[in-house]
C-alpha atoms as a PDB file:
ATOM      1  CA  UNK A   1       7.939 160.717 104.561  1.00  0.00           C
ATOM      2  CA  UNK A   2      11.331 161.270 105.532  1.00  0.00           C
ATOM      3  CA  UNK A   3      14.650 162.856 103.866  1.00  0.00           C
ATOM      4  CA  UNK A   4      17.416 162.628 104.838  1.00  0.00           C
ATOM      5  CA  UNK A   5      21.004 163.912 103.649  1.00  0.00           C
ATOM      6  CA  UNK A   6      23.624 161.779 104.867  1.00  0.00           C
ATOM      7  CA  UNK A   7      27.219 164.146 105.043  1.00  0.00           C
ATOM      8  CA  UNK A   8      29.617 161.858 104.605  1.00  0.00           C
ATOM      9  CA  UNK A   9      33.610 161.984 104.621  1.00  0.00           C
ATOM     10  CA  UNK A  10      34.482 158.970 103.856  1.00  0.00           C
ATOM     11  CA  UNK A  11      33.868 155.785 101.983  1.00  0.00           C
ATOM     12  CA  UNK A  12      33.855 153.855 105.394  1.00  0.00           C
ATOM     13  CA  UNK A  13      31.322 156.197 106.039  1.00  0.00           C
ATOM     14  CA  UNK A  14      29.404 155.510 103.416  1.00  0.00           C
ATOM     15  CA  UNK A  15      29.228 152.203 104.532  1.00  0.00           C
ATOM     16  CA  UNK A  16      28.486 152.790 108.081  1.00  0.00           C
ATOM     17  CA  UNK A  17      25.708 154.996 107.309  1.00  0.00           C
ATOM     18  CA  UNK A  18      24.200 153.205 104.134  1.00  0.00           C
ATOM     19  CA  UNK A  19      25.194 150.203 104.913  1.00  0.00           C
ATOM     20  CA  UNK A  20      23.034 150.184 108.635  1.00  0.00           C
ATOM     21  CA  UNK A  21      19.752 151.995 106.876  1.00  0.00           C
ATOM     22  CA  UNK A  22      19.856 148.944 104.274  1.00  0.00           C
ATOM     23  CA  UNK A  23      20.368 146.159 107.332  1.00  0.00           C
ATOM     24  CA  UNK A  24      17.640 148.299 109.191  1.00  0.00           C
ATOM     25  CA  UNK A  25      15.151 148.218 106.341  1.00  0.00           C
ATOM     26  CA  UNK A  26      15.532 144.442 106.202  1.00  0.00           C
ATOM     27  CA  UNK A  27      15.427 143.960 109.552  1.00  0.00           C
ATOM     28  CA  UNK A  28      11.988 145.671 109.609  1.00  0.00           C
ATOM     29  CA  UNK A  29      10.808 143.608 106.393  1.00  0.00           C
ATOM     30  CA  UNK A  30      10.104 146.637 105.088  1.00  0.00           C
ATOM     31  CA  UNK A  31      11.152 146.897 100.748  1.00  0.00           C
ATOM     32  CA  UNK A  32      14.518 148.690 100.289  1.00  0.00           C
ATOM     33  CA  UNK A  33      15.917 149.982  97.064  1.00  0.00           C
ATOM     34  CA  UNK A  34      19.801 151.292  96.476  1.00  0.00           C
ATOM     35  CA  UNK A  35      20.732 153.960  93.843  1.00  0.00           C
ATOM     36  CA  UNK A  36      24.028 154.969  94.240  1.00  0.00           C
ATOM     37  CA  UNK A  37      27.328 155.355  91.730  1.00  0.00           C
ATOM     38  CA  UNK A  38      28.310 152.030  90.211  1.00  0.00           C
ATOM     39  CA  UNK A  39      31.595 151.790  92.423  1.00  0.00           C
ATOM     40  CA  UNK A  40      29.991 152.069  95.463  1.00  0.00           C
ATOM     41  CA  UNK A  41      27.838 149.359  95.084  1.00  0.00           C
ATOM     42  CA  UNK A  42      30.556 146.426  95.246  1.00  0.00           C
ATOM     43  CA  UNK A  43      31.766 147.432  98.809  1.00  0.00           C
ATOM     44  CA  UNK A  44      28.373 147.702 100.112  1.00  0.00           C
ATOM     45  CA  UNK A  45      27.079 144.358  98.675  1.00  0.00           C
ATOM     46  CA  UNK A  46      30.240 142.990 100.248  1.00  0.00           C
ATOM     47  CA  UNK A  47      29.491 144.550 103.924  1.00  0.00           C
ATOM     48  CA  UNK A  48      26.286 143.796 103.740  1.00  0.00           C
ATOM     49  CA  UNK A  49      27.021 139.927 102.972  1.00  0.00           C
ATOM     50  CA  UNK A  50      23.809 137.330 102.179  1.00  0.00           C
ATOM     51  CA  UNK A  51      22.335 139.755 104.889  1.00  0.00           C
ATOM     52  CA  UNK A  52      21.893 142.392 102.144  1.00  0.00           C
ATOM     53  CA  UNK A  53      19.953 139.617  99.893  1.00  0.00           C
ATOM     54  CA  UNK A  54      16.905 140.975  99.927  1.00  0.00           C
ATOM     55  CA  UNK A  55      17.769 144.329  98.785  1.00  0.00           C
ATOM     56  CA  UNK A  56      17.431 145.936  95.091  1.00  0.00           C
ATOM     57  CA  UNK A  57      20.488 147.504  93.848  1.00  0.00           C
ATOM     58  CA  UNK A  58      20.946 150.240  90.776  1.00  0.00           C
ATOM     59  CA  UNK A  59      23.840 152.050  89.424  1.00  0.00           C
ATOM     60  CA  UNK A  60      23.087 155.565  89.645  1.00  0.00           C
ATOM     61  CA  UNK A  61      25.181 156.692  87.226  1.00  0.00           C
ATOM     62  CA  UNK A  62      22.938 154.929  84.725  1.00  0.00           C
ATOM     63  CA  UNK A  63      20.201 155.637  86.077  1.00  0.00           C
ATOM     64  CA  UNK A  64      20.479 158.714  87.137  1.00  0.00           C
ATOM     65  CA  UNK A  65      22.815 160.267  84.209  1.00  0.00           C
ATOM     66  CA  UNK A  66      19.666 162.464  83.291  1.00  0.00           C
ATOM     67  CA  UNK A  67      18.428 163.679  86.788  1.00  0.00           C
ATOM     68  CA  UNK A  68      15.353 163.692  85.614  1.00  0.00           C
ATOM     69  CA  UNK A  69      14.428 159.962  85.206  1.00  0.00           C
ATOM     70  CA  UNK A  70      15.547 159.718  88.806  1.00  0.00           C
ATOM     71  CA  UNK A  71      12.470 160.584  90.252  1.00  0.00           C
ATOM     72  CA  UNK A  72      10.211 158.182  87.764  1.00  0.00           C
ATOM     73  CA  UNK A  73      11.914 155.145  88.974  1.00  0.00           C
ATOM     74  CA  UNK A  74      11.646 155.785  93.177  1.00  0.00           C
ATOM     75  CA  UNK A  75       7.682 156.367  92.404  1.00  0.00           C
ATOM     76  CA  UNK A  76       7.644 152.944  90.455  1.00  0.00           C
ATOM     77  CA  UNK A  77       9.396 151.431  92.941  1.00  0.00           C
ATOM     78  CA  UNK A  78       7.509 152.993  95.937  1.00  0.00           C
ATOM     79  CA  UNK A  79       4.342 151.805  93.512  1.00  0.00           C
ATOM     80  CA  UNK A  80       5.335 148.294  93.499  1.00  0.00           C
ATOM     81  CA  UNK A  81       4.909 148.399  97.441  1.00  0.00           C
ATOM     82  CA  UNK A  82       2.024 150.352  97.919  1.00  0.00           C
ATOM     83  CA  UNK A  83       0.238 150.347 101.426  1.00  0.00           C
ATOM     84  CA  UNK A  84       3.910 148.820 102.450  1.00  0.00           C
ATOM     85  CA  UNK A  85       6.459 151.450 104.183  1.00  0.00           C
ATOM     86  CA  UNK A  86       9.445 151.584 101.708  1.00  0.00           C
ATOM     87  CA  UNK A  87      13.452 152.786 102.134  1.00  0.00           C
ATOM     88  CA  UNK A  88      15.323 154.022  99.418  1.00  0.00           C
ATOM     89  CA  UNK A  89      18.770 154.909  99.298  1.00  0.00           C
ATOM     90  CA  UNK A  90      19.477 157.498  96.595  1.00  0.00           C
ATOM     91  CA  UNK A  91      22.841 159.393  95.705  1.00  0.00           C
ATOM     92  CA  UNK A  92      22.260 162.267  93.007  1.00  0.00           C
ATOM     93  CA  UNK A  93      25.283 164.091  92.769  1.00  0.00           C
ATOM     94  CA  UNK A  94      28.489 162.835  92.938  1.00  0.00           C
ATOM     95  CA  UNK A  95      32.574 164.034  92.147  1.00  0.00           C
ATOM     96  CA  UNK A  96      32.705 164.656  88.095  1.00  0.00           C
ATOM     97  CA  UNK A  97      29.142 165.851  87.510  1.00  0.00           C
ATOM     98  CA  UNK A  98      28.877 168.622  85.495  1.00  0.00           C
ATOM     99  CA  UNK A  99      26.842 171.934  87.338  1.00  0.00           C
ATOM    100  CA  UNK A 100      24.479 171.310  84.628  1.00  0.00           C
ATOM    101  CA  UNK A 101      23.573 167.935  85.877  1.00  0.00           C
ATOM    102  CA  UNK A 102      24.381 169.223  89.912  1.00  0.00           C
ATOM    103  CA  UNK A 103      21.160 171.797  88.878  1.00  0.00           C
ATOM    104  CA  UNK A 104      18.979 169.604  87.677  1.00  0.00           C
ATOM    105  CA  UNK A 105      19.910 166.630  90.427  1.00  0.00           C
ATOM    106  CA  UNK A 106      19.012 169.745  93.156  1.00  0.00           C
ATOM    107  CA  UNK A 107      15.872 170.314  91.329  1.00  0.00           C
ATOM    108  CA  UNK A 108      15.019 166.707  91.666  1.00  0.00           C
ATOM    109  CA  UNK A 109      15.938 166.495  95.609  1.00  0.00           C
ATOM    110  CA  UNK A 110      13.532 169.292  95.868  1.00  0.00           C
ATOM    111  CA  UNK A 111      10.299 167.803  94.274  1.00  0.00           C
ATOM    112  CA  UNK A 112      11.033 164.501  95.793  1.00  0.00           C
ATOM    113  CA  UNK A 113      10.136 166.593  98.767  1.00  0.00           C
ATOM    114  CA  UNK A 114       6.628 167.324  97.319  1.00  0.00           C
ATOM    115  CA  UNK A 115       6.410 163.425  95.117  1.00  0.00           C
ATOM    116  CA  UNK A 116       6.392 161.585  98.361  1.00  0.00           C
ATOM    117  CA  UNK A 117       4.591 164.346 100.368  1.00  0.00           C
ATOM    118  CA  UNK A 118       2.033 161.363 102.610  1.00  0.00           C
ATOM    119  CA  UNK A 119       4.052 158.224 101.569  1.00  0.00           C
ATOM    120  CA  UNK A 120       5.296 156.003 104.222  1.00  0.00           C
ATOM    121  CA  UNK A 121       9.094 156.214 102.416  1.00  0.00           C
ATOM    122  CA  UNK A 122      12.290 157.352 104.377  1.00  0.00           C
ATOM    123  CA  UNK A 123      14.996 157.975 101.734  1.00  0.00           C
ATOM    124  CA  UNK A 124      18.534 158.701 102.623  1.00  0.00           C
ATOM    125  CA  UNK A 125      20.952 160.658 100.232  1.00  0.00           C
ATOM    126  CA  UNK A 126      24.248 160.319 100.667  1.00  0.00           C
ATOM    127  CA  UNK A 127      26.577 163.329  99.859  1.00  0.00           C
ATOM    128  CA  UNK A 128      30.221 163.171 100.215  1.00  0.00           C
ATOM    129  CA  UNK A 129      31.389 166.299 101.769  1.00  0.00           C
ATOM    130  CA  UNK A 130      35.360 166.287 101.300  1.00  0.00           C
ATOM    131  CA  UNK A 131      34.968 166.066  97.190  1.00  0.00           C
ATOM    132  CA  UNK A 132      31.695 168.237  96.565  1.00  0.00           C
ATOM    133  CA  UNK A 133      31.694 171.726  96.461  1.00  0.00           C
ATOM    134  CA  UNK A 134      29.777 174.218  99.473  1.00  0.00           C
ATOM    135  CA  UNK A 135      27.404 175.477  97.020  1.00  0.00           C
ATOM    136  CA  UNK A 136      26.188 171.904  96.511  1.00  0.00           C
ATOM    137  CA  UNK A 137      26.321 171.246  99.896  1.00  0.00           C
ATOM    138  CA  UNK A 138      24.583 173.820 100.897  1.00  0.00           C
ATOM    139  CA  UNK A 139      21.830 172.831  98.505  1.00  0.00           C
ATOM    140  CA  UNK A 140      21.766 169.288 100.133  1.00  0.00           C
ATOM    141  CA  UNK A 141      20.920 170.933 103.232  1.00  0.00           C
ATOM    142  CA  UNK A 142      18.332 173.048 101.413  1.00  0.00           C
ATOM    143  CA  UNK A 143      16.399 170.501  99.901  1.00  0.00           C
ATOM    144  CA  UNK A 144      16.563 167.613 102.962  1.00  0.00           C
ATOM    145  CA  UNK A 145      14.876 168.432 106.602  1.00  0.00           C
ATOM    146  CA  UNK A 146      16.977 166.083 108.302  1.00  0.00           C
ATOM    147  CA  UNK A 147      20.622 165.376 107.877  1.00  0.00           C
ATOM    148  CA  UNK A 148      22.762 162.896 109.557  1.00  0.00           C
ATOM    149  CA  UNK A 149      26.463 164.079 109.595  1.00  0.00           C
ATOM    150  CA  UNK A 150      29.281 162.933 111.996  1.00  0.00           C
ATOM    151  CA  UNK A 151      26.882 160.239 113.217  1.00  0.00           C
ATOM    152  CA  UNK A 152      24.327 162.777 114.487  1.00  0.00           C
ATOM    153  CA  UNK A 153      21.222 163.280 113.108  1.00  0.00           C
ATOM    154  CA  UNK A 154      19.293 166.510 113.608  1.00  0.00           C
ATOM    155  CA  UNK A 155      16.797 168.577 111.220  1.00  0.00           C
ATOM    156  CA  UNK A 156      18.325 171.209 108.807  1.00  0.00           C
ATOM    157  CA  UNK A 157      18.388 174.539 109.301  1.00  0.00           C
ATOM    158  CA  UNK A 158      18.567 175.448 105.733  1.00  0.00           C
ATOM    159  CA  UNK A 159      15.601 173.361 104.444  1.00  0.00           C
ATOM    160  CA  UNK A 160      13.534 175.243 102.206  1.00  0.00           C
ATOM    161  CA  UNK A 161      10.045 174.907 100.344  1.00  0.00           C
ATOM    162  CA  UNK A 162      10.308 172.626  97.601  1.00  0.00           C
ATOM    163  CA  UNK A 163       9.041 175.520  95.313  1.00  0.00           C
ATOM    164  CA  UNK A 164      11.891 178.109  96.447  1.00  0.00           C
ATOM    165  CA  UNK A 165      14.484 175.987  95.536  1.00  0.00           C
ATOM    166  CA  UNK A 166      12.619 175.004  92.096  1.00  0.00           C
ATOM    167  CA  UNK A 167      12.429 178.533  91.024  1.00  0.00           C
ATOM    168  CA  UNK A 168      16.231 179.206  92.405  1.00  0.00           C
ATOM    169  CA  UNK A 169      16.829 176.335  89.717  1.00  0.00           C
ATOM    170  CA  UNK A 170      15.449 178.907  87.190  1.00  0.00           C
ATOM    171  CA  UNK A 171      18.398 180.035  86.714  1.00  0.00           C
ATOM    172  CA  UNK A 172      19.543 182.012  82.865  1.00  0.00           C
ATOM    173  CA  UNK A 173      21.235 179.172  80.493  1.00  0.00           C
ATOM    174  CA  UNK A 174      24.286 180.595  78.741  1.00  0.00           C
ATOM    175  CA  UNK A 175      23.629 181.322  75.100  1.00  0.00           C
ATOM    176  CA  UNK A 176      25.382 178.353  72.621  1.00  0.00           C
ATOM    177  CA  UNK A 177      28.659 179.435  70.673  1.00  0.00           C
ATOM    178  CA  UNK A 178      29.662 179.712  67.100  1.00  0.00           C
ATOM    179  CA  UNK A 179      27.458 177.543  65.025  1.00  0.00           C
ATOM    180  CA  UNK A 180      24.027 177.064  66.438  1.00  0.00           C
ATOM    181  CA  UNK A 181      21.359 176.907  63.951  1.00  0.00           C
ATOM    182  CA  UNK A 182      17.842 178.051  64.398  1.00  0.00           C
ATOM    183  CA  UNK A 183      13.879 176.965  63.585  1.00  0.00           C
ATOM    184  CA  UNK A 184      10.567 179.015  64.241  1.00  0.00           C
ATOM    185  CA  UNK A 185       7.798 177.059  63.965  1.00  0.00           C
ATOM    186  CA  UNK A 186       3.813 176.503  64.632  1.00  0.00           C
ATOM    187  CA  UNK A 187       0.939 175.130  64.015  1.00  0.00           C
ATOM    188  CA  UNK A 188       1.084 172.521  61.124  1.00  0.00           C
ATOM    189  CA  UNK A 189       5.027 172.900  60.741  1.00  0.00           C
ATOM    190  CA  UNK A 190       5.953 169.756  63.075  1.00  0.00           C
ATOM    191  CA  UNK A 191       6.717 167.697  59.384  1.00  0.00           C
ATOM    192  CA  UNK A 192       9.489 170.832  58.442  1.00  0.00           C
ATOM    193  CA  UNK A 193      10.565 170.807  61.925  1.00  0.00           C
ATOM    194  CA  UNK A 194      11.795 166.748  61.577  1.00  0.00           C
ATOM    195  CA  UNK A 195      13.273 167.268  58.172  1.00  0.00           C
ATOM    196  CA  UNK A 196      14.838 170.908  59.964  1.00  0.00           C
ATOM    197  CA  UNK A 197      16.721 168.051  62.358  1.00  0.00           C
ATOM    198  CA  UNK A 198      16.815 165.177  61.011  1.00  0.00           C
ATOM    199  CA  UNK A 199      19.342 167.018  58.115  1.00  0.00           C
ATOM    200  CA  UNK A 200      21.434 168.915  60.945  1.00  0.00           C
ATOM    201  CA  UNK A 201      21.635 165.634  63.081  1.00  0.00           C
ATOM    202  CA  UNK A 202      22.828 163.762  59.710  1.00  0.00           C
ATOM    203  CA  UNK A 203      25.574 166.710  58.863  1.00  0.00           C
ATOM    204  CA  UNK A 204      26.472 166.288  62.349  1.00  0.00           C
ATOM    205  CA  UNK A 205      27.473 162.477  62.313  1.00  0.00           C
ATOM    206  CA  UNK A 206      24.917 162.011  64.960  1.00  0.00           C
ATOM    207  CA  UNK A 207      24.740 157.703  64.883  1.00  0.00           C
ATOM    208  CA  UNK A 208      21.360 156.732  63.835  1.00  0.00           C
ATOM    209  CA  UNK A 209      20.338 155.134  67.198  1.00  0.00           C
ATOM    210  CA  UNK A 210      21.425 157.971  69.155  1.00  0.00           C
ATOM    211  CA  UNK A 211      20.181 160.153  66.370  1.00  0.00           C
ATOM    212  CA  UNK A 212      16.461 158.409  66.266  1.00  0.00           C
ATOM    213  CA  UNK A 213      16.062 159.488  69.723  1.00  0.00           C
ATOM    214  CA  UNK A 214      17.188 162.827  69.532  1.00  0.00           C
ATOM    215  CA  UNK A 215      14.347 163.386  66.508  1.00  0.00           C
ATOM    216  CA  UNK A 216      11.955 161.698  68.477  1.00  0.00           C
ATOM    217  CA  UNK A 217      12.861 163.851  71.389  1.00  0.00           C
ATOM    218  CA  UNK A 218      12.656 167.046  69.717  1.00  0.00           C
ATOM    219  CA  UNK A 219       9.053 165.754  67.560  1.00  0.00           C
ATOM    220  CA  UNK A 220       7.581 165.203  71.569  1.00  0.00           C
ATOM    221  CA  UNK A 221       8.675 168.943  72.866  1.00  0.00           C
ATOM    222  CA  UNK A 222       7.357 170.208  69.894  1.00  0.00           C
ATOM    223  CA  UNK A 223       4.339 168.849  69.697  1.00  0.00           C
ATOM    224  CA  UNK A 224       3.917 170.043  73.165  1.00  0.00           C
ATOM    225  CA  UNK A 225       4.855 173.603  72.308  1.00  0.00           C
ATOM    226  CA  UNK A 226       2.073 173.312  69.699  1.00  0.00           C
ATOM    227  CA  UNK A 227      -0.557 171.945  72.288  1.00  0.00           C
ATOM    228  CA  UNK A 228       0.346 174.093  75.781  1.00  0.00           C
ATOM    229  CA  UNK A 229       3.007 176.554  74.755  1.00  0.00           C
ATOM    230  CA  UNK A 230       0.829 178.924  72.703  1.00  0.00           C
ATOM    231  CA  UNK A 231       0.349 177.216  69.537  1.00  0.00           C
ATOM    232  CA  UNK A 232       4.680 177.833  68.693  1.00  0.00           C
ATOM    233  CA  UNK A 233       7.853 177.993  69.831  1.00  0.00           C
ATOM    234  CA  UNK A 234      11.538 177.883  68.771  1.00  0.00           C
ATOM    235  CA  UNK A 235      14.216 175.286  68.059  1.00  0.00           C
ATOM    236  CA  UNK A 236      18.012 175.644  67.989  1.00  0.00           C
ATOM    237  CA  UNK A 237      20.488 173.013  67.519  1.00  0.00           C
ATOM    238  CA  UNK A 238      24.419 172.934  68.110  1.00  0.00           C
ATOM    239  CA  UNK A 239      26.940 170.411  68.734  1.00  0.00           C
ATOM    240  CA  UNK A 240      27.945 170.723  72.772  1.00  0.00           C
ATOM    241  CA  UNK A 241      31.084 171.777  73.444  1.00  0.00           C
ATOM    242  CA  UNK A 242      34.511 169.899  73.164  1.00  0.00           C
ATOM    243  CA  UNK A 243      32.573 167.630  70.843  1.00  0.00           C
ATOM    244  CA  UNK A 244      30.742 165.603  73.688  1.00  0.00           C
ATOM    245  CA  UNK A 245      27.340 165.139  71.426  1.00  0.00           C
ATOM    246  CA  UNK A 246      24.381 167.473  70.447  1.00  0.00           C
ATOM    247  CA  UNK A 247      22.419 170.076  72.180  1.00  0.00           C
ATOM    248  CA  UNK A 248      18.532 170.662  71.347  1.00  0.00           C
ATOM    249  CA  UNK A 249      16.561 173.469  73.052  1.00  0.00           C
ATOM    250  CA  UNK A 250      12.783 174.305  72.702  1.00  0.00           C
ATOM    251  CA  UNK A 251      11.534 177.508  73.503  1.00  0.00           C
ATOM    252  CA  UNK A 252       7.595 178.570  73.867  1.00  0.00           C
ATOM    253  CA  UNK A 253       5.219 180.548  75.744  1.00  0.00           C
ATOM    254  CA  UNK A 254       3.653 177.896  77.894  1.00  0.00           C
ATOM    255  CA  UNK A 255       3.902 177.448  81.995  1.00  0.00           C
ATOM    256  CA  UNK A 256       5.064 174.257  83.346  1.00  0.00           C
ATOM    257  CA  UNK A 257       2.326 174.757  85.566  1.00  0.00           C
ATOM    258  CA  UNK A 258       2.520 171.254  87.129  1.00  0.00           C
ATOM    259  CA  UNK A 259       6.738 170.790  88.037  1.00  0.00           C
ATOM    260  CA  UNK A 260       6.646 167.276  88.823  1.00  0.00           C
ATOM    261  CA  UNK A 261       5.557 166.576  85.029  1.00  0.00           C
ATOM    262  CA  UNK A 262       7.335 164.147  83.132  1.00  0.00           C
ATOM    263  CA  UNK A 263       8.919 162.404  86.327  1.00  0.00           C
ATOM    264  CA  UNK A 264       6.151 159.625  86.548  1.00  0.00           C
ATOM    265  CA  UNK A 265       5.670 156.855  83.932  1.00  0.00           C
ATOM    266  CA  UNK A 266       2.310 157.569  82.704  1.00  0.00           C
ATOM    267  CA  UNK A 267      -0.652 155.336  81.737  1.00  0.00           C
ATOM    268  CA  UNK A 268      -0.652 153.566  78.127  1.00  0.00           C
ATOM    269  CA  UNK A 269      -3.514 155.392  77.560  1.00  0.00           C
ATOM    270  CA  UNK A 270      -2.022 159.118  78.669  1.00  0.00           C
ATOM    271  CA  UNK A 271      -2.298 161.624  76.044  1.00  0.00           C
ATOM    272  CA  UNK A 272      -1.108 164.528  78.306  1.00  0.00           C
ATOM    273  CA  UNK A 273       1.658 166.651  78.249  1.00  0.00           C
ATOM    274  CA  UNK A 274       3.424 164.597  81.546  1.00  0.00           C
ATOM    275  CA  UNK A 275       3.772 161.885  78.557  1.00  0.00           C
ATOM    276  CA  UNK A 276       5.984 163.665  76.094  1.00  0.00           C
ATOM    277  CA  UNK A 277       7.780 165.356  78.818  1.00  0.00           C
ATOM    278  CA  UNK A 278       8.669 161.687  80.390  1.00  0.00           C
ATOM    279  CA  UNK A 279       9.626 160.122  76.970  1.00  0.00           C
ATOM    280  CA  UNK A 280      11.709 163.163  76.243  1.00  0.00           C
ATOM    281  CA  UNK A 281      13.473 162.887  79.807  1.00  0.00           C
ATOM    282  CA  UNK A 282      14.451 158.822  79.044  1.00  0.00           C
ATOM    283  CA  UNK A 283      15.428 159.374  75.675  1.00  0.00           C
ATOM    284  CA  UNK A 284      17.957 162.151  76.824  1.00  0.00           C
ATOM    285  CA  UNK A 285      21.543 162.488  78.733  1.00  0.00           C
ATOM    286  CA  UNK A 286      20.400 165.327  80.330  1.00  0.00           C
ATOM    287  CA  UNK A 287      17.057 167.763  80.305  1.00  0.00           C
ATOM    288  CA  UNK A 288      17.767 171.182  81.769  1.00  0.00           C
ATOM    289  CA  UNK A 289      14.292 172.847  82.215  1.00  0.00           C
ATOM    290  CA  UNK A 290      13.484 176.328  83.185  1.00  0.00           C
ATOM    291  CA  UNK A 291      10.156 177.592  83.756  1.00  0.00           C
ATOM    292  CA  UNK A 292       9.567 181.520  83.910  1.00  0.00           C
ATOM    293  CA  UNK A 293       6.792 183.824  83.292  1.00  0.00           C
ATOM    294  CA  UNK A 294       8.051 184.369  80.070  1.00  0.00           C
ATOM    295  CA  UNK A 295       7.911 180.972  78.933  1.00  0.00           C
ATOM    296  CA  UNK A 296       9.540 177.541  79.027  1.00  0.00           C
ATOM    297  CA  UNK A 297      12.661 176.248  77.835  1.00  0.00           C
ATOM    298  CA  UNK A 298      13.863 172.392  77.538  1.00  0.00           C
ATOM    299  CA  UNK A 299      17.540 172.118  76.698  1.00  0.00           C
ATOM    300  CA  UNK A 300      18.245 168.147  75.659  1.00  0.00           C
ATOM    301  CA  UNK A 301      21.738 166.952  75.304  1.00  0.00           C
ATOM    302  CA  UNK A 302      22.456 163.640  73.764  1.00  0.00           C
ATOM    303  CA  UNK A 303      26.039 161.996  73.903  1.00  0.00           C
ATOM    304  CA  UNK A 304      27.764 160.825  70.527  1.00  0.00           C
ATOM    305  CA  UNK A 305      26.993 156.984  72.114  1.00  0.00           C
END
């Protein structure tokens, strides 16, 4: 497996750089998948011309607006080739995200470390170097042992185990303002705890598509709680701020002991805890996760729309 971080200052750069690992993929007949922001992917299908015909492309920001489905869909993908050597272009941060999302995008560079660990896959992320900040690209040289930047490619001197840079994700989440409400709740109590949110998501004009997920959401972290966080946990809701949708955290006294939970589609017939966690993390904007010895936390945000 390869991963590479590809430091780029420009959008002809971009192209260069993507642009010639997507023609070399081809070349090699080997399967090649491209995840990057939605306006990128015009002026690389037009460089790449009918050459570029035999490559998959995604929008990223739909895809990837929840980090944490990222990871789910290069497995599938990787999947659908198996015993084949696969190339996968994937961008995970990009100008405009929030550091919420930048967090949880580093936390996904880093298990995608461990996720392909003995796959033939070589997966290039660009990272555009004149808008992102050094703290994030400093992480992009954390969680990539081989970057490519100015046209020369070399190993990183920053890369770091996979589980470092997980637990430096671990980071405190700032306490909601004014207005959050709160739930305790265990063992037969996960009937209270959808009537508990389906009446705040109501009173807060949550629509009832967006507001069906966020119930079914909250039902699967609970449930888990119940089943592998001690047999209870918390729930507090509040409406994010500036009015851009609805927060949801769950709090127990489980481990996360396996961290690349949730970021595989399971089997029909699953009935683990990687299940709920990968339901909760397609159903959501954005899953912020923190694992400590003191227990786990799940924060799910779900836009208005």
């Amino acid at each position: 497996m390869v991963h590479t971080a590809l430091l780029y200052r420009s959008p002809e750069e971009h192209l260069t750089g993507v642009g010639g690992f997507v023609r070399a993929a081809l070349a090699a007949d080997e399967p090649v998948l491209v995840a990057v922001p939605g306006p990128r992917l015009g002026p690389l299908r037009d460089v790449l011309g009918s050459g570029g015909a035999g490559a998959g492309f995604v929008d990223m920001a739909r895809l990837g607006r929840n980090p944490g489905r990222i990871l789910a869909a290069l497995r599938e993908f990787a999947e659908r080739h198996e015993g084949r050597p696969v190339r996968i272009v994937a961008e995970p941060v990009w100008p405009g995200r929030t550091p919420a999302e930048v967090r949880e995008a580093t936390r996904h560079e880093a298990l995608l470390n461990t996720a392909f660990a003995g796959r033939e896959a070589t997966v290039l992320c660009p990272y555009e170097v004149t808008a992102l900040s050094p703290a994030v690209l400093a992480d992009a040289r954390r969680t990539h042992p081989t970057l490519i930047e100015g046209g020369r490619v070399r190993p990183s001197p920053g890369y770091t185990d996979p589980s470092v840079v997980g637990g430096d994700c671990d980071t405190p989440l700032p306490e909601p303002g004014p207005g959050a409400v709160g739930l305790a709740y265990a063992g037969g109590d996960l009937a209270r705890v959808r009537e508990f949110a389906g009446a705040w998501a109501g009173a807060a004009s949550l629509g009832a598509g967006r507001r069906g997920d966020l119930l079914l959401a909250i039902g699967e972290a609970t449930a888990n709680s119940l089943a592998h966080g001690g047999g209870r946990g918390t729930l507090r809701l509040w409406r994010a701020a500036g009015g851009g949708g609805v927060v949801a955290e769950i709090r127990d006294g489980g481990r996360l002991a396996d961290p690349l939970a949730g970021r595989r589609r399971p089997a029909l017939s699953s009935t683990d805890g990687g299940r709920g966690l990968w339901m909760i993390h397609e159903l959501c904007d954005l899953v912020e996760v923190r694992s400590t010895p003191r227990g786990v936390t799940l924060r799910l945000h779900m836009a208005d729309v």
